[in-house]
Protein backbone atom coordinates (compact mmCIF):
# COMPACT_ATOMS: atom_id res chain seq x y z
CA UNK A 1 7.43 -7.96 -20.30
CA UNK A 2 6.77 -11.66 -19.85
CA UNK A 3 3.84 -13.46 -20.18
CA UNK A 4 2.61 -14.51 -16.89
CA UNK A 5 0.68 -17.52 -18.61
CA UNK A 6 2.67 -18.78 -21.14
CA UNK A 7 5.91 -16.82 -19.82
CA UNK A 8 6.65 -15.88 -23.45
CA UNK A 9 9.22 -12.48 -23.71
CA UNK A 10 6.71 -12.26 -26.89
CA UNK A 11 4.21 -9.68 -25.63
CA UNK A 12 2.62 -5.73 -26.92
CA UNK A 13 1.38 -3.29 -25.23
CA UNK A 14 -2.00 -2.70 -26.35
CA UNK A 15 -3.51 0.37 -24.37
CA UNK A 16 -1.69 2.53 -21.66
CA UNK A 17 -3.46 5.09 -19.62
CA UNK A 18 -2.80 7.26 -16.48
CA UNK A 19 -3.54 5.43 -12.84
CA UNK A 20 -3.94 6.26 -9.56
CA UNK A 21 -4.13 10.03 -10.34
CA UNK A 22 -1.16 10.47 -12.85
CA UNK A 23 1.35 8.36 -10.53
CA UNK A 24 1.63 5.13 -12.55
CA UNK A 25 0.61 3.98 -15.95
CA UNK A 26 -1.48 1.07 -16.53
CA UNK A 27 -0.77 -1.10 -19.89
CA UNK A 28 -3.12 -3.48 -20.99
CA UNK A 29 -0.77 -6.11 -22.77
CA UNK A 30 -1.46 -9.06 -25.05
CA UNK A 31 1.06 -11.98 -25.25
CA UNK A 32 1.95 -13.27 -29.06
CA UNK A 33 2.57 -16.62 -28.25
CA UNK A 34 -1.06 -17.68 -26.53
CA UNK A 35 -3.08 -14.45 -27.13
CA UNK A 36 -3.62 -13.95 -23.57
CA UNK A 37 -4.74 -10.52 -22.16
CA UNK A 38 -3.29 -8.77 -18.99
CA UNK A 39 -2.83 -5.37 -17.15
CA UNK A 40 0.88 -3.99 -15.98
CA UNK A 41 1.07 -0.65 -13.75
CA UNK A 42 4.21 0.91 -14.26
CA UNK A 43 5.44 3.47 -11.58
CA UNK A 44 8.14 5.97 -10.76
CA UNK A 45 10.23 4.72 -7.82
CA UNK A 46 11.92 7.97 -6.34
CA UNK A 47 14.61 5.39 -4.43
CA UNK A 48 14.87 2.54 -2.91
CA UNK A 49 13.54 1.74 0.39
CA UNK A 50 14.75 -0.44 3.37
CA UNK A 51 12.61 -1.53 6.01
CA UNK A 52 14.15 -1.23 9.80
CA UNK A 53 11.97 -3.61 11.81
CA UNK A 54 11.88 -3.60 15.47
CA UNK A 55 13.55 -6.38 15.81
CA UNK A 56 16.82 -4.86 14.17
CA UNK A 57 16.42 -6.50 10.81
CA UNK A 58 15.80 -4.90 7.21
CA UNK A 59 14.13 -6.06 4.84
CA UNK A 60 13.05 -4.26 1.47
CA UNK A 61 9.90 -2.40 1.26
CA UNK A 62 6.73 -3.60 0.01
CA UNK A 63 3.78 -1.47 -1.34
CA UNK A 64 1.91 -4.23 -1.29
CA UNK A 65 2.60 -4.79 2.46
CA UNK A 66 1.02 -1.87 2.76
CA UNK A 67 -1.90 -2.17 0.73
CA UNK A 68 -2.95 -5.32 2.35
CA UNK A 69 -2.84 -3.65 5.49
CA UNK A 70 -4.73 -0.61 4.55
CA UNK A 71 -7.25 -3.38 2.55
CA UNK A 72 -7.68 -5.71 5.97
CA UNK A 73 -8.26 -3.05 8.45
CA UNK A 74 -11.42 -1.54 5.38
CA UNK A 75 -12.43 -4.49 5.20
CA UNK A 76 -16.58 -4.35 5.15
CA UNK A 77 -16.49 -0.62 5.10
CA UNK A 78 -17.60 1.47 2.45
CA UNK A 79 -14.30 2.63 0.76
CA UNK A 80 -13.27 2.01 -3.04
CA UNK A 81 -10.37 0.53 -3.88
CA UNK A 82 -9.32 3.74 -5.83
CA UNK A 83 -9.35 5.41 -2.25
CA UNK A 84 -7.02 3.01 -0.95
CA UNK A 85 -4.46 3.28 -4.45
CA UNK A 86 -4.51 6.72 -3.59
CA UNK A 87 -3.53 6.41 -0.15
CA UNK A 88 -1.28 4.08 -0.54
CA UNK A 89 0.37 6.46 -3.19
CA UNK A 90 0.24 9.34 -1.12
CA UNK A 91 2.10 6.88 1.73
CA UNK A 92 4.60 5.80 -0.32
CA UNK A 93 5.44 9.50 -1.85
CA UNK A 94 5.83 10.98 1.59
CA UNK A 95 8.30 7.65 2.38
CA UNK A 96 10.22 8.55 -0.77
CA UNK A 97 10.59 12.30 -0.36
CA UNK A 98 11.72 12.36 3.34
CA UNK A 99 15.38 11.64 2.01
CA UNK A 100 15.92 8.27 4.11
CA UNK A 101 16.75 5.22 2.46
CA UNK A 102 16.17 3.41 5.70
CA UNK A 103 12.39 3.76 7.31
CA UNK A 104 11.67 2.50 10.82
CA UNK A 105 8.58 0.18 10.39
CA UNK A 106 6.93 1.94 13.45
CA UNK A 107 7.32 5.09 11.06
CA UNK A 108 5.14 3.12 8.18
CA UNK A 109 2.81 2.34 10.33
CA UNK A 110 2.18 5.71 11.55
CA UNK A 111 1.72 7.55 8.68
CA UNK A 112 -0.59 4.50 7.16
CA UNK A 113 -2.73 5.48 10.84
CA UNK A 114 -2.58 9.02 10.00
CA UNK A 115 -3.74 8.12 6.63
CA UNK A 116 -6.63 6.09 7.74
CA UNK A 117 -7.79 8.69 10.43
CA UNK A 118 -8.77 11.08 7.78
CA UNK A 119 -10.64 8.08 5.81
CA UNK A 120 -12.60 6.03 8.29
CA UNK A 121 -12.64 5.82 12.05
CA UNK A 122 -13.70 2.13 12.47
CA UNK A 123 -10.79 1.02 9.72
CA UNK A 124 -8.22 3.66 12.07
CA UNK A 125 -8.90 1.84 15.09
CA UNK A 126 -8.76 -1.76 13.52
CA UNK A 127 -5.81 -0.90 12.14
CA UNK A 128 -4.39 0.99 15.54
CA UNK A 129 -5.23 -2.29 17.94
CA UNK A 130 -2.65 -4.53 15.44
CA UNK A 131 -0.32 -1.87 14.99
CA UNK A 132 -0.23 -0.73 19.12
CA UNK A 133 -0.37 -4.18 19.69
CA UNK A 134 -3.85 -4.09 22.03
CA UNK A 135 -4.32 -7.42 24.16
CA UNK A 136 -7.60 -6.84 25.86
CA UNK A 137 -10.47 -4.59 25.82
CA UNK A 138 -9.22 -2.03 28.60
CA UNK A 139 -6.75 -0.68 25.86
CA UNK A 140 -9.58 -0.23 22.97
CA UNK A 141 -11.32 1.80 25.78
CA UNK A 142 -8.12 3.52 26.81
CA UNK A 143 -7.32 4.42 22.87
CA UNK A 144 -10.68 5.59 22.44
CA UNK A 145 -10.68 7.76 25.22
CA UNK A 146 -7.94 9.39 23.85
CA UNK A 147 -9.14 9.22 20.07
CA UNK A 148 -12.85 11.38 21.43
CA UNK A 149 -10.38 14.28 22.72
């Protein structure tokens, strides 16, 4: 592993210990060459994803797409940032064990909705006016109508 300060191929691994409930391992490293510390999660990648996007392009899929999202729409709420790992775990699991190489964005952003139903209303319907794409306040009403059923 490289040394993101000093970029030195000169580094240890110090410590490792289970993450995000047993699905990655976090090292803590120290570089030889300027004695810096830092932290590296390694995780199992089941395959590789591709990202269809509505548009008709692919691109390759980022976890921390996802995370950001997940982070932005909790924003100001009162969930940990082990709660969103986990989610975002959990997302990324399902992804990799449907058998598809090739997941339709729409698809990502459902199940990251479905995820964030079961954690916090206000962060589902942030998240649901980007991702339905609301313009004006007739379709929060009109999505919360149908959210109350």
């Amino acid at each position: 592993m490289r040394c993101p300060f000093c970029q030195s191929d000169d580094t240890q691994v110090k410590d490792s210990r289970p993450a995000d409930d047993g699905t990655a391992i976090r090292r803590r490293r120290l570089c030889g060459s300027c004695e810096a510390r830092f932290t590296t999660f390694e995780r199992v990648q089941l395959r590789e994803l591709t990202v269809l996007k509505s548009s008709g392009r692919k691109a390759a899929f980022d976890r921390d797409k996802v995370t950001r999202s997940i982070q932005i729409a909790t924003r100001k709420r009162d969930i940990d940032q082990d709660t969103i790992e986990r989610t975002v775990s959990q997302i990324v699991r399902s992804l990799e064990q449907s058998g598809e190489t090739e997941i339709e964005s729409r698809a990502i952003g459902a199940a990251v909705m479905s995820a964030l139903r079961d954690i916090d209303d206000v962060a589902f319907v942030r998240y649901a006016s980007v991702y339905k794409n609301f313009t004006e306040a007739s379709d929060f009403e009109g999505f919360l109508r149908e959210l109350s059923k």
